[in-house]
Protein backbone atom coordinates (compact mmCIF):
# COMPACT_ATOMS: atom_id res chain seq x y z
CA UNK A 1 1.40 -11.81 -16.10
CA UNK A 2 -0.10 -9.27 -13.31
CA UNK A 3 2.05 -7.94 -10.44
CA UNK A 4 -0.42 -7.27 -7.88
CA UNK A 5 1.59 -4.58 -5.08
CA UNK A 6 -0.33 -4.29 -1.64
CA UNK A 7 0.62 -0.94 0.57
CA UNK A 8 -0.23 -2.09 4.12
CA UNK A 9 -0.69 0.38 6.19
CA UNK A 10 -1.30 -0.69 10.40
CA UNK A 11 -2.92 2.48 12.06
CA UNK A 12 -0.51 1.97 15.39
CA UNK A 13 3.19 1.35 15.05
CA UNK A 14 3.66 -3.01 15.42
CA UNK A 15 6.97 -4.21 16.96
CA UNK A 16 9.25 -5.87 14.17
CA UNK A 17 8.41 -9.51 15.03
CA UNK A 18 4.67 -8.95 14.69
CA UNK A 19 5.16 -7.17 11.43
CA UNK A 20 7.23 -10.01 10.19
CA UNK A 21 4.29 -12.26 11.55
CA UNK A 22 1.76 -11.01 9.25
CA UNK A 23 3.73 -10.91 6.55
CA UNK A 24 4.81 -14.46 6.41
CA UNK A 25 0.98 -14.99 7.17
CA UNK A 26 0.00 -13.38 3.97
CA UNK A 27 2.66 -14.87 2.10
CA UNK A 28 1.84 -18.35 3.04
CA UNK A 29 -2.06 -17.79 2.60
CA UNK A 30 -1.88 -16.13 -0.82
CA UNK A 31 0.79 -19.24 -1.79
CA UNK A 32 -1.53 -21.79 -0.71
CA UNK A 33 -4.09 -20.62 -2.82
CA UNK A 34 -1.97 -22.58 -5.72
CA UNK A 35 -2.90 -19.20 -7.67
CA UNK A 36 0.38 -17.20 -6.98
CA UNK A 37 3.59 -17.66 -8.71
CA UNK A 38 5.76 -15.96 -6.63
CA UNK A 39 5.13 -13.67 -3.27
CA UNK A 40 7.37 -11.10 -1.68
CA UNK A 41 7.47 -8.78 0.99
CA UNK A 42 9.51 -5.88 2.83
CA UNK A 43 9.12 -3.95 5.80
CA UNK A 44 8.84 0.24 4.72
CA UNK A 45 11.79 2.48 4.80
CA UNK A 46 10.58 5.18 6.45
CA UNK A 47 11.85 8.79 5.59
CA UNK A 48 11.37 11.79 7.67
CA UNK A 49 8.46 13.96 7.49
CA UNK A 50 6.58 11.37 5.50
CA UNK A 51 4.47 11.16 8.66
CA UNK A 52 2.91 14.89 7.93
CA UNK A 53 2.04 13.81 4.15
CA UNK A 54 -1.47 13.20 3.88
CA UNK A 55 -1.40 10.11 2.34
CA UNK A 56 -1.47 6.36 2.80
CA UNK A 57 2.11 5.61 4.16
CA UNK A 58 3.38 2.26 4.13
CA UNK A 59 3.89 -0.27 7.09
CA UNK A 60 4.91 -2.73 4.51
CA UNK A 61 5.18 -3.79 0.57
CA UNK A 62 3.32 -7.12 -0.27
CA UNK A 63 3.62 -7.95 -3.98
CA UNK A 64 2.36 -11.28 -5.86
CA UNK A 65 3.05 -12.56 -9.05
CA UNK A 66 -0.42 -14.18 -11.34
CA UNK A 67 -0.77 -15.35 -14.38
CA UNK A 68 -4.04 -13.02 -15.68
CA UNK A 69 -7.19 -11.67 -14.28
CA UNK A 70 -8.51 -14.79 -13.39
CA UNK A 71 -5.90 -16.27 -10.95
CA UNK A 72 -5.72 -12.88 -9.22
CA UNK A 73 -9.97 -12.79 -8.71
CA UNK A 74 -9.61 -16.59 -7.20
CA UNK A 75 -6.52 -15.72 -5.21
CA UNK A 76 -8.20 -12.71 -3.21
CA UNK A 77 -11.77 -15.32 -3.00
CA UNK A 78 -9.98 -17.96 -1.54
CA UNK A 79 -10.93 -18.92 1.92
CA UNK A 80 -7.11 -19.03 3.68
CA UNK A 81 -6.68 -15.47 2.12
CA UNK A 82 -9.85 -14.15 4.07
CA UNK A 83 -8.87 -16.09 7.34
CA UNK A 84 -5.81 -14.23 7.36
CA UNK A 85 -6.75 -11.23 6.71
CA UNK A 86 -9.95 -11.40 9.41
CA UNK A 87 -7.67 -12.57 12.20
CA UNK A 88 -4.98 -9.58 11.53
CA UNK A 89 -7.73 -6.76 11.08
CA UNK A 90 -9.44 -8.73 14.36
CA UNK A 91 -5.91 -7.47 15.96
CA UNK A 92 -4.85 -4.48 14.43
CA UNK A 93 -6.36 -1.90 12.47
CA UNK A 94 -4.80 -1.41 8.99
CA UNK A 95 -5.57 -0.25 5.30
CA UNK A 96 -4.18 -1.41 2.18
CA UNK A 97 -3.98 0.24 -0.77
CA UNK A 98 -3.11 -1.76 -3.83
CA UNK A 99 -2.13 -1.64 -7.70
CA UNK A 100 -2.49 -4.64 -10.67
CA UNK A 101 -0.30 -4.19 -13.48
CA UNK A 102 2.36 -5.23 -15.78
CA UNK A 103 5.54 -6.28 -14.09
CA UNK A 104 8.01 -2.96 -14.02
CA UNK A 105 11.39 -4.24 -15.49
């Protein structure tokens, strides 16, 4: 099994609802690829001072459950997963950073 954990990180601040938004977007898109076992998500706790760290800091954690290389490569080449992601960067700017491995506990 591969965990595959997305940082998403939106350039401007988004209002909670529009945050949630995307995330059950991704969620759904990723699902109906028929690739993912399992999909979660979380908003980012943020701490303060994190903002003068010069790194990628979180809007939100996106993490999906596959069952080897192969489902993750067909998950992220599947059309709905592209849509999505088009019509959010179309909106707002954002990076994501992302790691594959084993799952943690």
């Amino acid at each position: 099994m591969i965990q595959h954990t997305m940082i998403v990180s939106f350039t401007e601040p988004l209002p909670d609802g529009e945050l949630d938004r995307y995330l059950t977007d991704i969620e759904r898109a990723l699902l109906a690829t028929g690739h993912v076992q399992s999909a979660a998500s979380a908003h980012h706790i943020p701490v303060p001072g994190e903002e003068h760290i010069p790194a990628l800091i979180a809007t939100a954690i996106v993490q999906i459950s596959v069952a080897d290389h192969e489902a993750l490569t067909k998950t992220f080449a599947a059309p709905e997963v592209g849509e999505v992601i088009d019509e959010w960067r179309g909106r707002y700017a954002y990076k994501v950073g992302w790691a594959n491995h084993e799952p943690l506990a």
